[in-house]
Protein backbone atom coordinates (compact mmCIF):
# COMPACT_ATOMS: atom_id res chain seq x y z
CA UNK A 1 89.31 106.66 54.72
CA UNK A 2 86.01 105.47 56.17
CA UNK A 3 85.98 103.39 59.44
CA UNK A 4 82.23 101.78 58.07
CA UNK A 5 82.26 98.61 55.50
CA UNK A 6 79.67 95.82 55.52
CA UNK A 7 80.77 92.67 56.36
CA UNK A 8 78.08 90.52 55.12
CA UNK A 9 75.55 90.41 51.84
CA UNK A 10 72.77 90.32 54.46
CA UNK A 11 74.20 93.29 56.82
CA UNK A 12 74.04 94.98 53.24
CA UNK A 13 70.86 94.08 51.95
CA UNK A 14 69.71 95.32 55.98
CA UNK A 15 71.83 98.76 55.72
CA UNK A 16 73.80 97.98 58.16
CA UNK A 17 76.78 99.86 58.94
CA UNK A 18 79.44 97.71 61.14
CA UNK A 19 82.58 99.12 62.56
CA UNK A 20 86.16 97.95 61.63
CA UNK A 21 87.92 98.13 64.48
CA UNK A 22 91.20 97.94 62.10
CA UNK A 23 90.34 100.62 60.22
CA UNK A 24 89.88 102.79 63.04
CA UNK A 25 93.37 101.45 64.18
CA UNK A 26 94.57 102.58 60.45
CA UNK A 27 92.75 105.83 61.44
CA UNK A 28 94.09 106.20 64.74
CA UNK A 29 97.60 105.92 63.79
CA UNK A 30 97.31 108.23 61.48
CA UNK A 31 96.20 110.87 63.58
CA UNK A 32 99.08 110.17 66.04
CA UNK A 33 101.51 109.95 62.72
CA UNK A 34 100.35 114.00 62.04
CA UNK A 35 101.18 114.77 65.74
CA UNK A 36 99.29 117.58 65.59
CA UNK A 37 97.88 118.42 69.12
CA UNK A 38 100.40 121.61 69.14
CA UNK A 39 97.38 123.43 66.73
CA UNK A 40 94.46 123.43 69.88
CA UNK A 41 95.48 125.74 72.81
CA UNK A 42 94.04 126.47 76.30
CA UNK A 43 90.67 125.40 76.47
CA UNK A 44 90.38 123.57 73.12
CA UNK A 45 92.93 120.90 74.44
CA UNK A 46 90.89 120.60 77.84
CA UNK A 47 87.81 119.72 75.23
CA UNK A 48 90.28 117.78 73.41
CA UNK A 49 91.06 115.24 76.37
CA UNK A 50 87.35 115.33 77.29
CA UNK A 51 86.60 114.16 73.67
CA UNK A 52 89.50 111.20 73.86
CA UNK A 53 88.01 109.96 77.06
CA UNK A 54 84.59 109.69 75.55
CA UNK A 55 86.29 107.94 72.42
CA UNK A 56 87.85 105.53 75.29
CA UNK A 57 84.63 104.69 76.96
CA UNK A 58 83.07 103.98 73.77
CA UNK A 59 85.69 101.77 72.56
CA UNK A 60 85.40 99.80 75.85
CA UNK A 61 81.76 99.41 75.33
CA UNK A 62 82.36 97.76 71.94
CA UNK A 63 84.63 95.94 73.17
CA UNK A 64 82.46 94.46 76.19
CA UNK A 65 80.21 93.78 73.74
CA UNK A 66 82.28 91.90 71.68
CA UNK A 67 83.74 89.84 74.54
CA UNK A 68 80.02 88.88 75.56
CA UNK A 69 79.95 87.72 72.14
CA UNK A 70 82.69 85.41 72.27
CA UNK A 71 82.25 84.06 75.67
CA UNK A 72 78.49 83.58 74.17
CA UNK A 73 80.16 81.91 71.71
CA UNK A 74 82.12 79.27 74.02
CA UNK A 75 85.66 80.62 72.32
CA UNK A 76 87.41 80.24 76.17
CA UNK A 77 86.69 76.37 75.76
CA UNK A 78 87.85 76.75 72.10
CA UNK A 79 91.09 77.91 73.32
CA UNK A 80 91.32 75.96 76.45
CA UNK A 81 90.86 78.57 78.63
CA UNK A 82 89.30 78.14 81.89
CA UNK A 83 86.75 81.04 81.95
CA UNK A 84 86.49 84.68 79.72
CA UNK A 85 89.18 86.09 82.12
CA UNK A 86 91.68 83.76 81.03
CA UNK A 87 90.92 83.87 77.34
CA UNK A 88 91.53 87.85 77.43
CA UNK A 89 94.73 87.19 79.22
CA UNK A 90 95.78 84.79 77.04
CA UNK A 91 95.01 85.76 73.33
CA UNK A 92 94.18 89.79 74.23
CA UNK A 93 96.90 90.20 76.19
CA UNK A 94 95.20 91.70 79.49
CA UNK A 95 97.17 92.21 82.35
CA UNK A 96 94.73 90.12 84.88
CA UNK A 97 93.26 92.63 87.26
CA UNK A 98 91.81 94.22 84.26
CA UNK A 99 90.93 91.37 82.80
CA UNK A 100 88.69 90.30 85.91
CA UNK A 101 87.61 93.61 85.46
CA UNK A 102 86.33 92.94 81.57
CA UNK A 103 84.84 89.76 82.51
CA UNK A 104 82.99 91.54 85.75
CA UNK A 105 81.13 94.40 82.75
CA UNK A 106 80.44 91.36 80.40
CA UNK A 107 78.72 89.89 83.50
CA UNK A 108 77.24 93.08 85.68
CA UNK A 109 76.52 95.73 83.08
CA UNK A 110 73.04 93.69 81.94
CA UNK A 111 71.62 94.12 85.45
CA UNK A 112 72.17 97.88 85.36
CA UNK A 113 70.33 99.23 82.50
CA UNK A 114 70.86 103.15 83.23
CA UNK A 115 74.39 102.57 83.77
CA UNK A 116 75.21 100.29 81.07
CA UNK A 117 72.68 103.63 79.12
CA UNK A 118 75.85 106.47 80.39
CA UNK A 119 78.63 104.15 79.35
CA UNK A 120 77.56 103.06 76.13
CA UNK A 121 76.96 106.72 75.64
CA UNK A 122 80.34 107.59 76.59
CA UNK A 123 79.46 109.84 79.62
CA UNK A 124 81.32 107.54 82.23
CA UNK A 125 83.67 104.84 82.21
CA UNK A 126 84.26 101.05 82.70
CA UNK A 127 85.27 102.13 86.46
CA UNK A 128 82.41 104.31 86.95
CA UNK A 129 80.27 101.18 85.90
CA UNK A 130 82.26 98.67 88.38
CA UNK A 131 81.97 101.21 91.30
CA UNK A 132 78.00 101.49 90.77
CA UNK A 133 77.80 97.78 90.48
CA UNK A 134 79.82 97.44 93.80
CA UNK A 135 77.41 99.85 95.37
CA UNK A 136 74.09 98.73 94.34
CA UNK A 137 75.12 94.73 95.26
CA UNK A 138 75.23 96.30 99.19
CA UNK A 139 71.59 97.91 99.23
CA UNK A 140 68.50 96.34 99.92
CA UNK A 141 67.00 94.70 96.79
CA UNK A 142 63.32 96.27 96.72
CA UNK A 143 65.62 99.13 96.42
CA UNK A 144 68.23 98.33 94.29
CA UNK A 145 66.76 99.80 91.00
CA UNK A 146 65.98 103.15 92.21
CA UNK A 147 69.80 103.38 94.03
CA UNK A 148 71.41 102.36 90.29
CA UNK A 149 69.04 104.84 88.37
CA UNK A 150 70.29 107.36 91.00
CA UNK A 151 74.44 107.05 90.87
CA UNK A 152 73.98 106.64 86.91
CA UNK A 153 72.63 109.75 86.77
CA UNK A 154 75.46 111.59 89.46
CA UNK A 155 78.41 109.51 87.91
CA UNK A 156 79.09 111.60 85.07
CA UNK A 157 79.48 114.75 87.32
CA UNK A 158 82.58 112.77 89.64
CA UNK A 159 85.71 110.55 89.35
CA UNK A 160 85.16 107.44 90.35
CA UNK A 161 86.33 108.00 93.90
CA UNK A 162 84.11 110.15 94.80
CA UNK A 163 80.66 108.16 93.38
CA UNK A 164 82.34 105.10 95.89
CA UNK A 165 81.36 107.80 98.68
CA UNK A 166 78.64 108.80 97.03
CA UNK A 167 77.31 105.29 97.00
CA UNK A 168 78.31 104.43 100.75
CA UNK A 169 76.06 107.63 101.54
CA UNK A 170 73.16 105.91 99.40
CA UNK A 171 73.99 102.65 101.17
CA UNK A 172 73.07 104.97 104.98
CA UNK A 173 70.31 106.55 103.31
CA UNK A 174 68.82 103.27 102.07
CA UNK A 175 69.99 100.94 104.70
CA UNK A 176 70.78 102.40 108.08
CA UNK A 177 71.78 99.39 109.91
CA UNK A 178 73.95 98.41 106.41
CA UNK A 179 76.46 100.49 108.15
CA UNK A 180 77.07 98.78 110.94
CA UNK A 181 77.18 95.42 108.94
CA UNK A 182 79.96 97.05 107.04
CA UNK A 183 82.01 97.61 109.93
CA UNK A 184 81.36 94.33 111.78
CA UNK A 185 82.47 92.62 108.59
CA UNK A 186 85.83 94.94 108.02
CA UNK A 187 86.66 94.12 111.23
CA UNK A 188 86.39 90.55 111.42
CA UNK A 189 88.86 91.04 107.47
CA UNK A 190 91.10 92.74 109.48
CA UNK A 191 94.99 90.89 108.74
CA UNK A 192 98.38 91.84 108.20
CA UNK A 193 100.99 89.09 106.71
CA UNK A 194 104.32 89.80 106.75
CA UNK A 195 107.63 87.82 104.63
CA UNK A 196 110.74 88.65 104.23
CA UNK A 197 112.59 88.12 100.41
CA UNK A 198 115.89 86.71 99.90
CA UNK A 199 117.83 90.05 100.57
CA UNK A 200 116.08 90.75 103.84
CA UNK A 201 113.58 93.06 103.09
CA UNK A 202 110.13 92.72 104.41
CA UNK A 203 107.15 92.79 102.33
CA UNK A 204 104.35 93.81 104.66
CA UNK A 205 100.28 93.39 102.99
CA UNK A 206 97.39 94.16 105.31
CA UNK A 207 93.80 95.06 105.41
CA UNK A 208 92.60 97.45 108.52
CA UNK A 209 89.01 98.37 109.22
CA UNK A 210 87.65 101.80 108.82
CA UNK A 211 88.85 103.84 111.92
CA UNK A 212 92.57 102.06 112.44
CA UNK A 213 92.70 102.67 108.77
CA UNK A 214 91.73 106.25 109.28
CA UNK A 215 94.16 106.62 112.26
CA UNK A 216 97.28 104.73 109.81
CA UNK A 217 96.76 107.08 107.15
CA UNK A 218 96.36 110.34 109.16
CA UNK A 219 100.00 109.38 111.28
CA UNK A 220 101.64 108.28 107.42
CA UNK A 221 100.37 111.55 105.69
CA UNK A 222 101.68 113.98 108.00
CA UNK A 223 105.13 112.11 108.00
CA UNK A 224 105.40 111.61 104.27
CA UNK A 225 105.15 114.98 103.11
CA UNK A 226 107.61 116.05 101.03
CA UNK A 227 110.40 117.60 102.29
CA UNK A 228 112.57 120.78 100.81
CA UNK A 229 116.36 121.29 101.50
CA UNK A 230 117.88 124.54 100.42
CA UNK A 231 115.00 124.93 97.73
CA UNK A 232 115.74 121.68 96.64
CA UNK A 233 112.90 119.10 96.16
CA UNK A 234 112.31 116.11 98.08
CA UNK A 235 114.01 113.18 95.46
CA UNK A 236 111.94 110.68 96.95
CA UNK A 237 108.86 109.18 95.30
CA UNK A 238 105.67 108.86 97.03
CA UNK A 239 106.23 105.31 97.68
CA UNK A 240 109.78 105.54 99.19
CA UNK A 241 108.04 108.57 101.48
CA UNK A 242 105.78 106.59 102.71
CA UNK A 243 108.02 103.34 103.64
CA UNK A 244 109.97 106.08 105.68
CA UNK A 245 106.91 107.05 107.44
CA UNK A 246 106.24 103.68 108.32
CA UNK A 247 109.59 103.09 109.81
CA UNK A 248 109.76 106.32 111.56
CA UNK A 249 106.20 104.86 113.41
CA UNK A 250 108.41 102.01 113.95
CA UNK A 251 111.24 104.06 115.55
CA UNK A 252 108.81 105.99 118.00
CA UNK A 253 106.97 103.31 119.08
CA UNK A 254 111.08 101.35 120.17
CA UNK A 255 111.82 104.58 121.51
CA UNK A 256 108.56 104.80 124.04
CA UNK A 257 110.57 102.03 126.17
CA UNK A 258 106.12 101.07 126.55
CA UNK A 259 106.12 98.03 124.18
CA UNK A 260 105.75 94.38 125.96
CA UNK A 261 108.86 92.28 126.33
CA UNK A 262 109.59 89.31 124.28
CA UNK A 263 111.94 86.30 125.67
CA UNK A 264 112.88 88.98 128.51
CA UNK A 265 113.67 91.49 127.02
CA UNK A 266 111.94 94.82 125.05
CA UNK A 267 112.31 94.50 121.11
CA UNK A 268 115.73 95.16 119.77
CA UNK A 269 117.55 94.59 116.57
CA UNK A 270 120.91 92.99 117.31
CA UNK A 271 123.57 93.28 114.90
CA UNK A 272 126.92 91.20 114.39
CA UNK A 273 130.32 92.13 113.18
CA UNK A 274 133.55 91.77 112.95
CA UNK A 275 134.87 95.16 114.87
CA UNK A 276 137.70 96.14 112.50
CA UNK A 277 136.10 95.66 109.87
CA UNK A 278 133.60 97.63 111.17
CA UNK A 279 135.78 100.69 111.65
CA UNK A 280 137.19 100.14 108.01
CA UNK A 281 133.77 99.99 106.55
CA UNK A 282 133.95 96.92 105.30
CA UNK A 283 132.37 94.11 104.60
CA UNK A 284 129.27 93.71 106.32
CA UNK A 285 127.29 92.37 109.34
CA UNK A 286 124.29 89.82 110.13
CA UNK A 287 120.98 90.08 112.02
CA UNK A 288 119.92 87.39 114.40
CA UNK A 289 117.63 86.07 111.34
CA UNK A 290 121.00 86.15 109.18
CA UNK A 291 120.19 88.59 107.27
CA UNK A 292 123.49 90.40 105.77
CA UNK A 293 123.76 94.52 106.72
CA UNK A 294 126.32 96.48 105.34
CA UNK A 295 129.08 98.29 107.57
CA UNK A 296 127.70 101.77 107.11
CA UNK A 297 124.24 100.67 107.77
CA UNK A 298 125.34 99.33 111.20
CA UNK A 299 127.43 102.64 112.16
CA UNK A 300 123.48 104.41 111.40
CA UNK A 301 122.10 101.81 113.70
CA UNK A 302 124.83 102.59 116.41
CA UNK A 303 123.84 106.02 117.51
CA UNK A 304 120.46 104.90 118.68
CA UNK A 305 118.58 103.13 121.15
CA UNK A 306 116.54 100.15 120.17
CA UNK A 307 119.15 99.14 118.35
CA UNK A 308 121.48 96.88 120.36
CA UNK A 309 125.16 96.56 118.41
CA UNK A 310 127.35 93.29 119.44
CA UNK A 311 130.61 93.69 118.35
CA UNK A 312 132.94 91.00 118.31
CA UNK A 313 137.08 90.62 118.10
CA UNK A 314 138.51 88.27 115.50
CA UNK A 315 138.63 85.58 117.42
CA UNK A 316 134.81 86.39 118.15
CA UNK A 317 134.66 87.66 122.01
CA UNK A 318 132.37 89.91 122.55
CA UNK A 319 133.74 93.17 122.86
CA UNK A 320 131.51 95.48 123.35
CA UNK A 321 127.74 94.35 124.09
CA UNK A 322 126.56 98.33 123.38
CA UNK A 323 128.51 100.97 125.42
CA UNK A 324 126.50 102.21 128.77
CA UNK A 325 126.55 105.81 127.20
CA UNK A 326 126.32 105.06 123.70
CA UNK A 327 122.44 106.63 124.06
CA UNK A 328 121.73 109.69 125.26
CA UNK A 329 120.57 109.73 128.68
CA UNK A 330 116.59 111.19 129.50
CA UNK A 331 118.27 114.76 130.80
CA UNK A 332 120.70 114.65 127.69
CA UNK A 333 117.42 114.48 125.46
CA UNK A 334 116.08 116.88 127.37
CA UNK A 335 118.90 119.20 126.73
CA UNK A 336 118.81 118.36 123.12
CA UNK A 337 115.00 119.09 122.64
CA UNK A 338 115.73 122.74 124.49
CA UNK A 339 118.88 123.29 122.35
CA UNK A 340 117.58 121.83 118.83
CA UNK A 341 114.13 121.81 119.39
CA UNK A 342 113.51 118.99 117.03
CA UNK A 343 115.59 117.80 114.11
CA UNK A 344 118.17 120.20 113.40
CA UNK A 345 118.75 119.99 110.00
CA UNK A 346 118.34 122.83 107.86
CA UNK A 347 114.79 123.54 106.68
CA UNK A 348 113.36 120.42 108.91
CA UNK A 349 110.59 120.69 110.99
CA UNK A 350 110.34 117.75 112.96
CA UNK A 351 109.47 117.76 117.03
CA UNK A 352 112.04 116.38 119.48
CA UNK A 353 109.40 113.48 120.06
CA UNK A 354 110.26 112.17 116.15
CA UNK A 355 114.20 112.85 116.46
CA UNK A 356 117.28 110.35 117.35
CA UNK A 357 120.52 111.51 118.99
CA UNK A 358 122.39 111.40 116.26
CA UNK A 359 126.88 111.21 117.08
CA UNK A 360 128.64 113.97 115.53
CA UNK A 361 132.00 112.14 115.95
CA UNK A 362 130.17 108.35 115.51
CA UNK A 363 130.04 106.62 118.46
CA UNK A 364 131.91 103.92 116.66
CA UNK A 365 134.33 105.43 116.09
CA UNK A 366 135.03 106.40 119.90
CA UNK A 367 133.09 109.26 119.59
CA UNK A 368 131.31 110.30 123.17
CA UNK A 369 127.73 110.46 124.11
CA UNK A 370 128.18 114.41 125.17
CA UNK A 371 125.74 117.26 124.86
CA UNK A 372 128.43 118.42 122.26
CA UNK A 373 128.75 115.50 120.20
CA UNK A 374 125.01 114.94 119.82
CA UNK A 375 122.85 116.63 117.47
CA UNK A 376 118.97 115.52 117.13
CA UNK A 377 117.93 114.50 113.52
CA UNK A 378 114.70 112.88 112.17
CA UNK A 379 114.88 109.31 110.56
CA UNK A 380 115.15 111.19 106.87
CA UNK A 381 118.13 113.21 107.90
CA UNK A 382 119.74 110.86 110.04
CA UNK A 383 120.44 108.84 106.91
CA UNK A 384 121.22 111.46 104.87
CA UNK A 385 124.15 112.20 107.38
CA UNK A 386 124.92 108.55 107.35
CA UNK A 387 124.90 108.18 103.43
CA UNK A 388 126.13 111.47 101.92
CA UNK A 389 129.13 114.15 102.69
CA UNK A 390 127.12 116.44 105.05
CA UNK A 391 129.42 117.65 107.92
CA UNK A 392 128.36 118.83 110.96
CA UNK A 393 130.05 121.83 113.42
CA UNK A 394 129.25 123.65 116.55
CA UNK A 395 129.28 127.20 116.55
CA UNK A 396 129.07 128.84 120.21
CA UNK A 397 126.81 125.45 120.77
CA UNK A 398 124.67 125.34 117.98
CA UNK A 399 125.00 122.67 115.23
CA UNK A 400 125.94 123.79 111.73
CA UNK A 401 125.66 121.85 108.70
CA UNK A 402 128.09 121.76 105.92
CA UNK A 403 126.67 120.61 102.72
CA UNK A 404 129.04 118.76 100.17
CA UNK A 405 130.84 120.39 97.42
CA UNK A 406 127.99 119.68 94.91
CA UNK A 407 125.35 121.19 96.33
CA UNK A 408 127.46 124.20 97.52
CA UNK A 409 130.85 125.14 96.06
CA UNK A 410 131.89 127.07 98.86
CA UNK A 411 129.94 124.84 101.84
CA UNK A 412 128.95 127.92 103.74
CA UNK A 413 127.29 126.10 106.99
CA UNK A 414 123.28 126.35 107.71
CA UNK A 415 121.96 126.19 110.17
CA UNK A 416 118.08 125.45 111.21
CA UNK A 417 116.42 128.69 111.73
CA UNK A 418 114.53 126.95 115.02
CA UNK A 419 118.18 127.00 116.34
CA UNK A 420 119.82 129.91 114.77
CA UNK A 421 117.93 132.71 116.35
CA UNK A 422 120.21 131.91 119.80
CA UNK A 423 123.35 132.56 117.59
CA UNK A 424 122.08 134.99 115.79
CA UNK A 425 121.39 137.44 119.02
């Protein structure tokens, strides 16, 4: 089938071939219809994706063009739509980031000839276009078309990551004292806003200048790397390893005893609930913002300090406004870092410094704050002892771990091969 027709007598009469976009939509489903990628191997599907990624960029190109066309046209006011943005939200069906980013090539890709050159060739894409824009906007103008002609020419050779750098390096090159600009201006963006959603949890959004940025994402990294148990792999997704980064920065910082008071006191987390109900695990208990927490949540939150648990009787006297001992004294950590030498759960590698004490017998439950009821566990593994059917023995001292019947039919205990060697001798 061909993908050319003419769509007027005078496009004929000129020899004009136009594209149908629906024909190459007749052609393209066609082609997925035959599903017949299975035939190229190795190399030829590498050149394969290469070719489909051209295909994409010069689809995008058409249909920039077409959308300068129509907001040329005035269809937006046609359609009652505020701006080109809106129209391609509206009637195309863009999700809106990308269709800002539509309206930005409609409006940008003019000014830079050699790029808009490369993507209407198909050698880089809409992104690679939006990146060079970004770049060339920062550098001096007397300078501006040289800079463009320049990254046009490098993008086709990088992901779109790396020609950001590669323009920031132009910017330095071109515009020394840019640089500091840059930095004077991240700073004074600098925020973080904070709101919590009607089940408690926080939603945190915040912009942080170059080096605090640096300094967050070097501290996250090294705590969100995957973790392996027994050969298994880490079930968490990037995301969820990263929000337990960020909490175990949280926990370190509470645990310095360093951070300023507020209304008297350092910052704690106090908890309320009802005490039997507690020990049943049931029901659940409330923060001081009223937040609801559930009963095995709180026992986690017992066996640490920072934490501060109130529990009250039924006719709601205090009974126990946290136990003196219910945290492990400065010697007793001591004694835990010499004995565990971080977490001690099989396979971990966490230092002492990024550890709680966690109860063997739960504090909760009556269990006491002794060398041999205490076991050190990072944030990660303290929950998984809270949440799943890990058990935990000593063995001439040294903490063994059960695992539950479905990850080992016959539970043989592990053990942490920081803290095994002492046994083992």
């Amino acid at each position: 089938m061909s993908i050319f027709h003419f769509e007027t007598m005078e496009e004929s009469r000129k020899g004009v071939n136009v594209v149908n976009p629906k024909a190459l939509i007749h052609l393209m489903k066609h082609h997925l219809a035959q599903a017949d990628d299975y035939k190229a191997t190795g190399d030829g599907l590498v050149e394969r994706m290469k070719d489909w990624e051209t295909l994409a960029a010069l689809v995008l190109a058409a249909a920039t063009d077409t959308a300068t066309e129509a907001e040329s046209q005035g269809l937006h006011t046609a359609h009652s739509c505020k701006n080109l943005a809106v129209l391609l939200r509206s009637k195309v069906k863009l999700e809106p980031a990308e269709a800002q980013r539509r309206t930005r090539l409609v409006h940008e890709l003019p000014k830079l000839p050699a790029t808009r050159e490369r993507m209407y060739a198909g050698e880089i894409s809409g992104r690679h276009a939006l990146v060079i824009s970004d770049a060339v906007k920062r550098i001096p103008s007397e300078r501006r078309e040289e800079a463009e002609q320049y990254l046009a020419r490098v993008a086709p050779t990088m992901h779109p990551r790396d020609l950001m750098l590669a323009g920031k390096y132009l910017r330095s090159v071109l515009d020394p004292d840019g640089t500091f600009r840059d930095e004077q201006e991240a700073v004074a963006r600098r925020e973080l806003r904070m709101a919590s959603d009607q089940d408690g949890s926080l939603h945190v959004k915040g912009v942080f200048p170059l080096i605090a940025g640096q300094k967050m994402k070097a501290v996250l990294d090294a705590l969100a790397k995957p973790r392996t148990v027994d050969g298994e792999k880490d079930p968490r997704t990037a995301g969820q390893r990263y929000a337990d980064a960020f909490e175990e920065v949280i926990d370190l910082a509470m645990a310095t005893g360093d951070l300023p008071e507020t209304g008297g006191r350092r910052p704690t987390v106090v908890v309320t609930m009802d005490f039997e109900r507690l020990l049943a695990m049931l029901g659940s208990g409330s923060t001081a913002t009223g937040d609801r927490v559930s009963a095995g949540l709180v026992r986690q939150m017992c066996c640490e300090a920072g934490i501060l648990p109130t529990v009250l009787g039924g006719g709601s006297e205090p009974l126990d406004l946290g136990r003196e001992r219910r945290t492990a004294s400065v010697a007793q950590r001591k004694a835990l870092a010499v004995r565990d030498k971080g977490c001690a759960f099989p396979g971990c590698d966490r230092p002492p410094g990024w550890t709680e004490a966690h109860h063997v017998w739960h504090w909760i439950d009556g269990g006491p704050t002794d060398l041999g009821n205490l076991v050190l566990l990072c944030v990660y593994h303290h929950h998984v002892m809270h949440a799943e059917e890990w058990r935990i023995v000593f063995e001439q001292g040294i903490p063994s771990f059960i695992p539950p019947r479905w990850i080992d039919v016959e539970q043989k205990p592990l053990r942490n091969i920081r803290v095994d060697y002492p046994l083992t001798l």
